[in-house]
N, C-alpha and C. Protein backbone atom coordinates (compact mmCIF):
# COMPACT_ATOMS: atom_id res chain seq x y z
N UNK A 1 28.74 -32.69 3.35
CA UNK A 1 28.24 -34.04 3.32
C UNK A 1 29.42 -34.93 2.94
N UNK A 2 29.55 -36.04 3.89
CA UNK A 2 31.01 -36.92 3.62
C UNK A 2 29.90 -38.43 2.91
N UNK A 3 30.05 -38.46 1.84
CA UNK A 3 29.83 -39.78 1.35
C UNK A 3 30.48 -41.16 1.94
N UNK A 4 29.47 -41.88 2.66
CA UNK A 4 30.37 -43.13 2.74
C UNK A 4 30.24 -44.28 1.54
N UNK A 5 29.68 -44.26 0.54
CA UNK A 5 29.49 -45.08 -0.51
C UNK A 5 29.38 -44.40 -2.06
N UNK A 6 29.14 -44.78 -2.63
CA UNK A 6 29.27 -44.40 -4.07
C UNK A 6 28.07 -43.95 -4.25
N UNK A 7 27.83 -42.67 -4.98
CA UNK A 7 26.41 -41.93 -5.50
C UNK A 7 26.28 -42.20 -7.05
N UNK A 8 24.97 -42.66 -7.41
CA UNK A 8 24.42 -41.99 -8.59
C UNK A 8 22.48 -42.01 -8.66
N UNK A 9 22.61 -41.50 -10.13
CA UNK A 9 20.99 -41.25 -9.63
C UNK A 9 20.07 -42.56 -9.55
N UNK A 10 20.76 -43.68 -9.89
CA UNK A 10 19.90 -45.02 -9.28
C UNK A 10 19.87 -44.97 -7.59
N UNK A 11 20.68 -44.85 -7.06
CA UNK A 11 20.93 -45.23 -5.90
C UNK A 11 20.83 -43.81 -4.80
N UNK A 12 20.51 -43.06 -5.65
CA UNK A 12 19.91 -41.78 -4.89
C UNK A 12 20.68 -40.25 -4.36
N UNK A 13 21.69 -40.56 -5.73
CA UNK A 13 22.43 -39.22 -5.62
C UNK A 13 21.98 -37.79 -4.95
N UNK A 14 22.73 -36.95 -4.73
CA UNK A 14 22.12 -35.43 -4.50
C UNK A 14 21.80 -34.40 -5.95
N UNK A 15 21.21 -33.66 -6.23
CA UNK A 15 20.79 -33.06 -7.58
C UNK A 15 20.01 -31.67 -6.58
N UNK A 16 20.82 -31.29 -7.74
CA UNK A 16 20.87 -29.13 -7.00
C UNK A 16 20.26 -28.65 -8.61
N UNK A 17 19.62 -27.94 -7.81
CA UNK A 17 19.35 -26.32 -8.86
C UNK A 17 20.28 -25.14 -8.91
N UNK A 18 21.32 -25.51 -9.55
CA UNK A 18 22.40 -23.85 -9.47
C UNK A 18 21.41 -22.81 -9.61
N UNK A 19 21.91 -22.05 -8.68
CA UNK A 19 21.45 -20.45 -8.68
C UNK A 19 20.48 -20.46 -8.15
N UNK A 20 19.57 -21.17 -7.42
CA UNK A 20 17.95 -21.03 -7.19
C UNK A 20 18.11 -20.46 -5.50
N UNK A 21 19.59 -20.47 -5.01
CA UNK A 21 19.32 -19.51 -3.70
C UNK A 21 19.69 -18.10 -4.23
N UNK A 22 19.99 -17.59 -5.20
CA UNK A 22 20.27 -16.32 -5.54
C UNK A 22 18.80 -15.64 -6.24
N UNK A 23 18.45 -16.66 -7.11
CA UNK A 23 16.86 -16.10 -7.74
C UNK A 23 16.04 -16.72 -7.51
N UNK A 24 14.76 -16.61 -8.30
CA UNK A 24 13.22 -17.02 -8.36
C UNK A 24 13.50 -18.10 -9.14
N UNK A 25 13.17 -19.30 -8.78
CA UNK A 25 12.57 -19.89 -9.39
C UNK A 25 11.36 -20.73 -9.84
N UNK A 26 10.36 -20.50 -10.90
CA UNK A 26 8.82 -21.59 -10.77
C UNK A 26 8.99 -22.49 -9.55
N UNK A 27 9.39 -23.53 -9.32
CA UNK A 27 9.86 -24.31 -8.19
C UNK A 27 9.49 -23.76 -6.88
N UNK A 28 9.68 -22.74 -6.47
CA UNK A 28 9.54 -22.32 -5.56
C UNK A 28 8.04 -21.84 -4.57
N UNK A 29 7.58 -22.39 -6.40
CA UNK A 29 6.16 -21.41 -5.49
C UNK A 29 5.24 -22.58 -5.61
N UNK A 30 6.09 -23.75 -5.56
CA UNK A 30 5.25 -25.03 -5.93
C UNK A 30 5.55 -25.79 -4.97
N UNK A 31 6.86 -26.26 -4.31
CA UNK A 31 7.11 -26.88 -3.31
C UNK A 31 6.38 -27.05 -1.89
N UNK A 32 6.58 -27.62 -1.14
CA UNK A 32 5.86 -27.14 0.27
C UNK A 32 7.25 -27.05 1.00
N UNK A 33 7.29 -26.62 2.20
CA UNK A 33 8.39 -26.09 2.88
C UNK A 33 9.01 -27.07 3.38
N UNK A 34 10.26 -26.63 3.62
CA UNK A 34 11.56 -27.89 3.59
C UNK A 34 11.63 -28.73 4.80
N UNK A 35 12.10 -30.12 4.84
CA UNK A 35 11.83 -31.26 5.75
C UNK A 35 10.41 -31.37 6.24
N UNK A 36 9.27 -31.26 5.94
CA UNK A 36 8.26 -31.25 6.31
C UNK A 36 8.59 -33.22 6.29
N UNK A 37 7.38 -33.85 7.34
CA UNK A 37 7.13 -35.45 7.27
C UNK A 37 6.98 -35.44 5.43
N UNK A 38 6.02 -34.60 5.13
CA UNK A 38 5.34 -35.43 3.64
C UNK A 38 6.37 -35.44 2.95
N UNK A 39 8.02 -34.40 2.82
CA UNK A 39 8.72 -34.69 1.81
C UNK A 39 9.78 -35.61 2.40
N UNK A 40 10.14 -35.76 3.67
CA UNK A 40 11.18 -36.68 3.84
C UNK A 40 10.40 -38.33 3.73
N UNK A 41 8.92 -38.37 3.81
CA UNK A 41 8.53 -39.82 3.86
C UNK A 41 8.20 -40.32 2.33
N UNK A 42 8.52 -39.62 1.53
CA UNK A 42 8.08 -39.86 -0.04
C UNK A 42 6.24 -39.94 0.12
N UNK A 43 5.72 -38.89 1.15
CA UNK A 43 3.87 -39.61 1.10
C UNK A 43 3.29 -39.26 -0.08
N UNK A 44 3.35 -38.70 -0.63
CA UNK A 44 3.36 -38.20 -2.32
C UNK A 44 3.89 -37.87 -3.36
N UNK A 45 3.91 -38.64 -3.97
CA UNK A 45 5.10 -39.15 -4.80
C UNK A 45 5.07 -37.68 -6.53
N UNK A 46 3.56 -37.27 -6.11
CA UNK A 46 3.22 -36.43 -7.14
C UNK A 46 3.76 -35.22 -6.76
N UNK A 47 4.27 -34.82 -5.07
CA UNK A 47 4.27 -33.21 -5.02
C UNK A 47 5.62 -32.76 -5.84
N UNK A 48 5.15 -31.81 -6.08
CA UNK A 48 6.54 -31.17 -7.24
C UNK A 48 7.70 -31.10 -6.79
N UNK A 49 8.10 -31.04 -5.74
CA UNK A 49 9.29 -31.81 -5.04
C UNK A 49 10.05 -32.76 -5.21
N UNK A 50 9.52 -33.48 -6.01
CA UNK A 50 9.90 -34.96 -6.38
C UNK A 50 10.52 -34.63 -7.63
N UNK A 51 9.87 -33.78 -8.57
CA UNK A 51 9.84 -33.92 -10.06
C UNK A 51 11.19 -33.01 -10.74
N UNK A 52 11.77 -34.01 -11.59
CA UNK A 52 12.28 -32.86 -12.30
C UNK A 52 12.27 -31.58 -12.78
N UNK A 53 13.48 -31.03 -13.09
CA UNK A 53 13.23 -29.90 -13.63
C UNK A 53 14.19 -29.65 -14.53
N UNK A 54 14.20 -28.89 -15.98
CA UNK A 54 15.02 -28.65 -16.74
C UNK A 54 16.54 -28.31 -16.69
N UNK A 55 16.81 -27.44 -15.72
CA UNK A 55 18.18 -27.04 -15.47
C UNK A 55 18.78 -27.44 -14.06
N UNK A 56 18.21 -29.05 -13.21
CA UNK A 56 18.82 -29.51 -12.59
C UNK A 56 20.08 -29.94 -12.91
N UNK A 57 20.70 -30.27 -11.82
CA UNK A 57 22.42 -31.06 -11.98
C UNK A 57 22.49 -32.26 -11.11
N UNK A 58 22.66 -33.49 -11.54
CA UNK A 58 22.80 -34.36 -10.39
C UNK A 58 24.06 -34.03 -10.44
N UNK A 59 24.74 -34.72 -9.03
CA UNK A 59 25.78 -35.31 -8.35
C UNK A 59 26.62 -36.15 -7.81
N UNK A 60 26.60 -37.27 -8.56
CA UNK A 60 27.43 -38.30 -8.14
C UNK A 60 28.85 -37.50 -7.94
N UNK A 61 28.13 -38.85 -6.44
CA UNK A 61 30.32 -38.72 -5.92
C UNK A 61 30.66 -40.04 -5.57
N UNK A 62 31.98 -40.39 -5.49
CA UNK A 62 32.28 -41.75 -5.07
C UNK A 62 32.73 -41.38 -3.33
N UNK A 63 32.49 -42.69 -2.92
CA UNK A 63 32.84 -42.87 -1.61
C UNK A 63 33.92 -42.12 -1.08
N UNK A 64 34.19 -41.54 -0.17
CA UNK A 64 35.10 -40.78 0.50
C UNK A 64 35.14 -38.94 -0.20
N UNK A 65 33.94 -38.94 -0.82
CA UNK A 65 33.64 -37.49 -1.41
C UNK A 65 33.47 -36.68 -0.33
N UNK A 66 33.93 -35.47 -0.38
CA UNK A 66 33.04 -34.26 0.83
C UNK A 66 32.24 -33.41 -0.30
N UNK A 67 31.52 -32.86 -0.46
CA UNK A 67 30.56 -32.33 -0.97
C UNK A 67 29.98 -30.67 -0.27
N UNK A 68 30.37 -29.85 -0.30
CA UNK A 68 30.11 -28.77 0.41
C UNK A 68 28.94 -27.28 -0.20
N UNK A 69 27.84 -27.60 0.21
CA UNK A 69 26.34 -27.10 -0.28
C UNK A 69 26.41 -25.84 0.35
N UNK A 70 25.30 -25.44 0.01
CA UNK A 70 24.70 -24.19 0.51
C UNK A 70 23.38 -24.32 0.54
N UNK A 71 22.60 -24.51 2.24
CA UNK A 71 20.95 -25.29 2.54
C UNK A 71 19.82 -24.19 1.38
N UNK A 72 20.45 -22.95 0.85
CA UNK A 72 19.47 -22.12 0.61
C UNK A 72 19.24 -22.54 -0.93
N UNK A 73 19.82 -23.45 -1.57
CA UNK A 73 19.65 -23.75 -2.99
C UNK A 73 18.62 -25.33 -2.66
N UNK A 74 18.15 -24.68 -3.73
CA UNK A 74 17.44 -25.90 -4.07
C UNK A 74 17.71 -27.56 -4.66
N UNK A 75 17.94 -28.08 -3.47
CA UNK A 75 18.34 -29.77 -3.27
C UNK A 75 17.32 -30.84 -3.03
N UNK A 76 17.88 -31.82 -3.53
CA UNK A 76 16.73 -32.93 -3.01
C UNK A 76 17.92 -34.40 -3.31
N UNK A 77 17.60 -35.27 -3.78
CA UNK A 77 18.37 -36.29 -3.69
C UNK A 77 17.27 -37.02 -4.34
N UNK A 78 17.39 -38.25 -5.51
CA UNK A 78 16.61 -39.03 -6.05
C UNK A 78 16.29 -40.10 -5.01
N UNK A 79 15.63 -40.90 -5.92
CA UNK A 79 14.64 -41.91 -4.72
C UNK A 79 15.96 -43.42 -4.96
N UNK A 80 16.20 -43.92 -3.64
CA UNK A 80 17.02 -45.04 -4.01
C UNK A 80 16.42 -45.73 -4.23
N UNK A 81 16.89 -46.83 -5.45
CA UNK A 81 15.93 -47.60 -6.38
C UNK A 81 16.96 -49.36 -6.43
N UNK A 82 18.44 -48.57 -5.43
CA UNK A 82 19.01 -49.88 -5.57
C UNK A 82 18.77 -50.89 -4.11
N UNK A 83 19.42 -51.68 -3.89
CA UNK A 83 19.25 -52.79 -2.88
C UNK A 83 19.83 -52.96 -1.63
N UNK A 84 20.72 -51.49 -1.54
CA UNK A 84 21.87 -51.29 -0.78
C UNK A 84 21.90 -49.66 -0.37
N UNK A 85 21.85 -49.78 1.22
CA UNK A 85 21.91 -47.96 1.29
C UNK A 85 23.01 -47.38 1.06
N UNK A 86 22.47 -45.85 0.80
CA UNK A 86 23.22 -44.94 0.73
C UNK A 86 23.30 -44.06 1.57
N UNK A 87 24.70 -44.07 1.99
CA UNK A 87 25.34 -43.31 3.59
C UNK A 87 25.93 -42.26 3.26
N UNK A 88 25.51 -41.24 3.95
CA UNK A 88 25.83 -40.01 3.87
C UNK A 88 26.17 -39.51 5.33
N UNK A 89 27.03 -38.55 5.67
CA UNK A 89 27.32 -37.96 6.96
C UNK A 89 27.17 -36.20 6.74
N UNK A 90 26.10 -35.92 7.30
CA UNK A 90 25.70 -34.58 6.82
C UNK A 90 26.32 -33.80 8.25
N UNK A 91 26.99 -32.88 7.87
CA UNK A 91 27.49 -31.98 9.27
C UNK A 91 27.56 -30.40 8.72
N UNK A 92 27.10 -29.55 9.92
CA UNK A 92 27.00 -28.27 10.05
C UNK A 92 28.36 -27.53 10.53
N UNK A 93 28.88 -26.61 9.40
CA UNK A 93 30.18 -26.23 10.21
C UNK A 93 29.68 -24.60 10.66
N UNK A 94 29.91 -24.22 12.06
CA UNK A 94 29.54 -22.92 12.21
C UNK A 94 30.99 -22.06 13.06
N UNK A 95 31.61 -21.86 12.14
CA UNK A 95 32.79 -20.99 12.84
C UNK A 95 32.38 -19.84 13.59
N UNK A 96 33.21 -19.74 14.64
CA UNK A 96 32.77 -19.01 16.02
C UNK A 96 31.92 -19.02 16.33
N UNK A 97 31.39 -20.19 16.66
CA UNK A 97 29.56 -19.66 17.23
C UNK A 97 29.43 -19.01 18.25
N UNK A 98 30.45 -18.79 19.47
CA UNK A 98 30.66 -18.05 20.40
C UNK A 98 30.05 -16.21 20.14
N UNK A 99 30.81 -15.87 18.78
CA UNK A 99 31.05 -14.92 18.43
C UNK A 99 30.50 -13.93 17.64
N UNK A 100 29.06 -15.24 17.68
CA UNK A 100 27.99 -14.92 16.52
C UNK A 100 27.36 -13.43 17.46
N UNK A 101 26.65 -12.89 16.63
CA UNK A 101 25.25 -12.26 17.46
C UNK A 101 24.22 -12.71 17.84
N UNK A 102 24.22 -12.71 19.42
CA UNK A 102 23.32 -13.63 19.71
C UNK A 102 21.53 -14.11 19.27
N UNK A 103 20.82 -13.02 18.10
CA UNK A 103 19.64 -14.01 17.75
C UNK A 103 20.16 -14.75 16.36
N UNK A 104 21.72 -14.58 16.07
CA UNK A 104 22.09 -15.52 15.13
C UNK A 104 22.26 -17.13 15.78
N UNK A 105 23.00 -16.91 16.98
CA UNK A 105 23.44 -18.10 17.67
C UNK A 105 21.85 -18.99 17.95
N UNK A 106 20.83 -17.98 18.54
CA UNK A 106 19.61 -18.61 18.84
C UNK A 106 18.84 -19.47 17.53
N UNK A 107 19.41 -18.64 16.11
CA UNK A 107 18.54 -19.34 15.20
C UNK A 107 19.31 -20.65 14.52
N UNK A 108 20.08 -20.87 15.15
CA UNK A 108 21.10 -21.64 15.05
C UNK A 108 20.99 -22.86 16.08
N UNK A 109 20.66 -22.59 17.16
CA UNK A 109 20.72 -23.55 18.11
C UNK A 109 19.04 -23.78 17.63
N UNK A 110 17.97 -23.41 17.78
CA UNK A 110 16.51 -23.86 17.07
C UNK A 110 16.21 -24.48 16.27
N UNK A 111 17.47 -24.32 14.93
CA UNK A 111 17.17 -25.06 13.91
C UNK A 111 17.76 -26.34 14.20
N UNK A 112 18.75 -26.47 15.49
CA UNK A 112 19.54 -27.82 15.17
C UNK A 112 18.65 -28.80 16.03
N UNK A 113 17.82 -28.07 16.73
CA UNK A 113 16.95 -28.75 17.62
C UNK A 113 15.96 -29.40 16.74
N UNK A 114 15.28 -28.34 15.91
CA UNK A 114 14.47 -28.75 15.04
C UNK A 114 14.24 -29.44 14.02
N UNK A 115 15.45 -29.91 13.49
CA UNK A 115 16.18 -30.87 12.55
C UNK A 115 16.63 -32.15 13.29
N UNK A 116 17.21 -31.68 14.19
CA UNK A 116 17.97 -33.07 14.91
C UNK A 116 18.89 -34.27 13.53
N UNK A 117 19.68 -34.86 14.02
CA UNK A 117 20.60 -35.45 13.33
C UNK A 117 19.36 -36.55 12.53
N UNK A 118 19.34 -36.30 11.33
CA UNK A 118 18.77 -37.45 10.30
C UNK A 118 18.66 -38.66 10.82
N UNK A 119 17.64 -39.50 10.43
CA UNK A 119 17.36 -40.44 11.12
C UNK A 119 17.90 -41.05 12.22
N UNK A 120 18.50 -39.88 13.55
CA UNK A 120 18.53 -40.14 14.15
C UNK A 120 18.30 -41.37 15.52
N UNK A 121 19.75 -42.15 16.29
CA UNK A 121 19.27 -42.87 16.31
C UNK A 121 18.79 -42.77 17.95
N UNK A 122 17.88 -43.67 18.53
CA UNK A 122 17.35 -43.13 19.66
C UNK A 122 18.26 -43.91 20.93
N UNK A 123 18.34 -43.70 22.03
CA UNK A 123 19.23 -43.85 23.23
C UNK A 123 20.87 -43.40 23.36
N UNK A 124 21.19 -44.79 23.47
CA UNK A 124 22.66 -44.50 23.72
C UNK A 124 23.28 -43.82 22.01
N UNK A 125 23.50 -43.95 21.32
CA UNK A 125 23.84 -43.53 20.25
C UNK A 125 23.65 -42.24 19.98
N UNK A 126 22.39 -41.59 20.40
CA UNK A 126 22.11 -40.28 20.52
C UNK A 126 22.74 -39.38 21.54
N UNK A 127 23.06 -40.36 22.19
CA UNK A 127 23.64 -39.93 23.43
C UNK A 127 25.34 -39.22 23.25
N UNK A 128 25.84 -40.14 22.45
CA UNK A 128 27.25 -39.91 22.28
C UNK A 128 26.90 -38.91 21.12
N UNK A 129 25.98 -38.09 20.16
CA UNK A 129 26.27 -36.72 19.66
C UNK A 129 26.19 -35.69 20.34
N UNK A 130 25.48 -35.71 21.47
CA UNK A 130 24.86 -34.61 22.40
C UNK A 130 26.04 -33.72 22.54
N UNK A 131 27.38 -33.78 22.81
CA UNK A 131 28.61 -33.39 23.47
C UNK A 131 29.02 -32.75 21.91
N UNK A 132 28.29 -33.22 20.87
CA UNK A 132 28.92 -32.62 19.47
C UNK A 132 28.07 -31.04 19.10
N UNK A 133 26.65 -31.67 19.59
CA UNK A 133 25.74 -30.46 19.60
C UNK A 133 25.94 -28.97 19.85
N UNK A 134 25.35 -27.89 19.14
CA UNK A 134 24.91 -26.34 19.84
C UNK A 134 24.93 -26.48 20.34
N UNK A 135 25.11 -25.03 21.65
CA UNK A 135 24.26 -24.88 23.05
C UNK A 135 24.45 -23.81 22.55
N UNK A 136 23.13 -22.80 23.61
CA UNK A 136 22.62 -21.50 23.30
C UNK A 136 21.92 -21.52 24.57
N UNK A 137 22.37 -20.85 25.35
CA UNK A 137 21.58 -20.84 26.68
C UNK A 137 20.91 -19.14 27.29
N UNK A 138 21.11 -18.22 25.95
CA UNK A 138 20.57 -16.78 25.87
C UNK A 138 18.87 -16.77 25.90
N UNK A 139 18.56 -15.32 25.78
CA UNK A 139 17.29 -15.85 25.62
C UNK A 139 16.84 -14.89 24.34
N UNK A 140 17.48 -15.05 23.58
CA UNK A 140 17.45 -14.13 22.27
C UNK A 140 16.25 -14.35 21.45
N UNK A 141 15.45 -13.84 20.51
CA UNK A 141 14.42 -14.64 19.52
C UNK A 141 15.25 -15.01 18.36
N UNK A 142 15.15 -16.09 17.83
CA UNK A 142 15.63 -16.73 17.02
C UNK A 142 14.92 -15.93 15.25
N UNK A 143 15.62 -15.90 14.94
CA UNK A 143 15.50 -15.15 13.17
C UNK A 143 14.60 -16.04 12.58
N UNK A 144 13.75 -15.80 12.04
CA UNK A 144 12.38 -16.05 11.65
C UNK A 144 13.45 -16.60 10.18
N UNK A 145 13.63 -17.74 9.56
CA UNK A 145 13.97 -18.11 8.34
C UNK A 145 13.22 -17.67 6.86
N UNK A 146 13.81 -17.38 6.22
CA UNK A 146 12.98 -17.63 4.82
C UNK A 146 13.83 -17.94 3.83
N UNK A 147 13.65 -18.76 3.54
CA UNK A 147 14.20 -20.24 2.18
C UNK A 147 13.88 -19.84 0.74
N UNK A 148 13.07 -18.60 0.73
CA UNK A 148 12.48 -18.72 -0.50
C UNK A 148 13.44 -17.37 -1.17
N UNK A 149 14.01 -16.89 -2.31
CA UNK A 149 14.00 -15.87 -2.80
C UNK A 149 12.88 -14.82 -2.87
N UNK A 150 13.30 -13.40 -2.88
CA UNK A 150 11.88 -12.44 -2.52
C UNK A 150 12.01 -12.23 -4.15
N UNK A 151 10.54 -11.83 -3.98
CA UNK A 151 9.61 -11.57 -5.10
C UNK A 151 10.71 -11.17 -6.30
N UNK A 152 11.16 -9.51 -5.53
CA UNK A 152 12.49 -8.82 -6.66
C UNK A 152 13.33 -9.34 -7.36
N UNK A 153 13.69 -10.86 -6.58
CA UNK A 153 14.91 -11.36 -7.39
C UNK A 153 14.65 -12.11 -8.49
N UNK A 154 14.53 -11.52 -9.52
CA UNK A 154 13.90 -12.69 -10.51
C UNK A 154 14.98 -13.04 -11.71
């Protein structure tokens, strides 16, 4: 994630759960599943998604930050509360995708479909990422995801 402006938690920083892609955490069995409409539209402001938690970390960065995550930990970003957006440039790096195995490449090209670039914008503008995009033209089954830590890892 390349920051184009200054983060904090007024203005809607990023805030991670260290370790929560390695173990269990409560959180997990409370959330509803990731990018759904209800959590990217704020439609309930009560689901536990929203809410703190004891051993979060926010993240402020200043403008021209790169920021380099891992999607399997548990992230969210506070609610911007200031008057002025906050720009972020979120990009997927996938070295050799050529070279992947192909139901890796497939779950790869599915998810980018299925995500599509964040508020993406519609026509010409969309137009000029297309050439940045996956392609996957196999006919592999795509790897069934799971986001959650298993039961064992606690």
């Amino acid at each position: 994630m390349y920051y184009l402006t200054d983060t904090t938690p007024q203005n809607g920083c990023l805030r991670v759960l260290p370790g929560s892609h390695l173990k269990r955490h409560p959180l997990h069995d409370k959330i509803s599943p990731v990018h759904t409409e209800e959590l990217t539209s704020f439609a309930d402001p009560d689901d536990p998604g929203f809410s703190r938690v004891d051993d979060e970390l926010d993240v402020p960065v200043m403008a021209g930050d790169l920021v380099i995550g891992y999607d399997r930990m548990l992230h969210a970003s506070h609610g911007n509360q200031a008057d002025e957006r906050r720009t972020v440039l979120t990009m997927w790096y996938y070295p050799d995708f050529v070279d992947l195995p192909e139901r890796t490449q497939a779950t790869v090209a599915s998810a980018e479909v299925r995500n599509g670039p964040s508020g993406a914008a519609p026509g010409e503008k969309q137009a000029l990422m297309e050439p940045l995009g996956i392609t996957y033209d196999g006919d592999a089954e795509p790897i069934e995801l799971e986001r959650k830590p298993g039961a064992d890892l606690r």
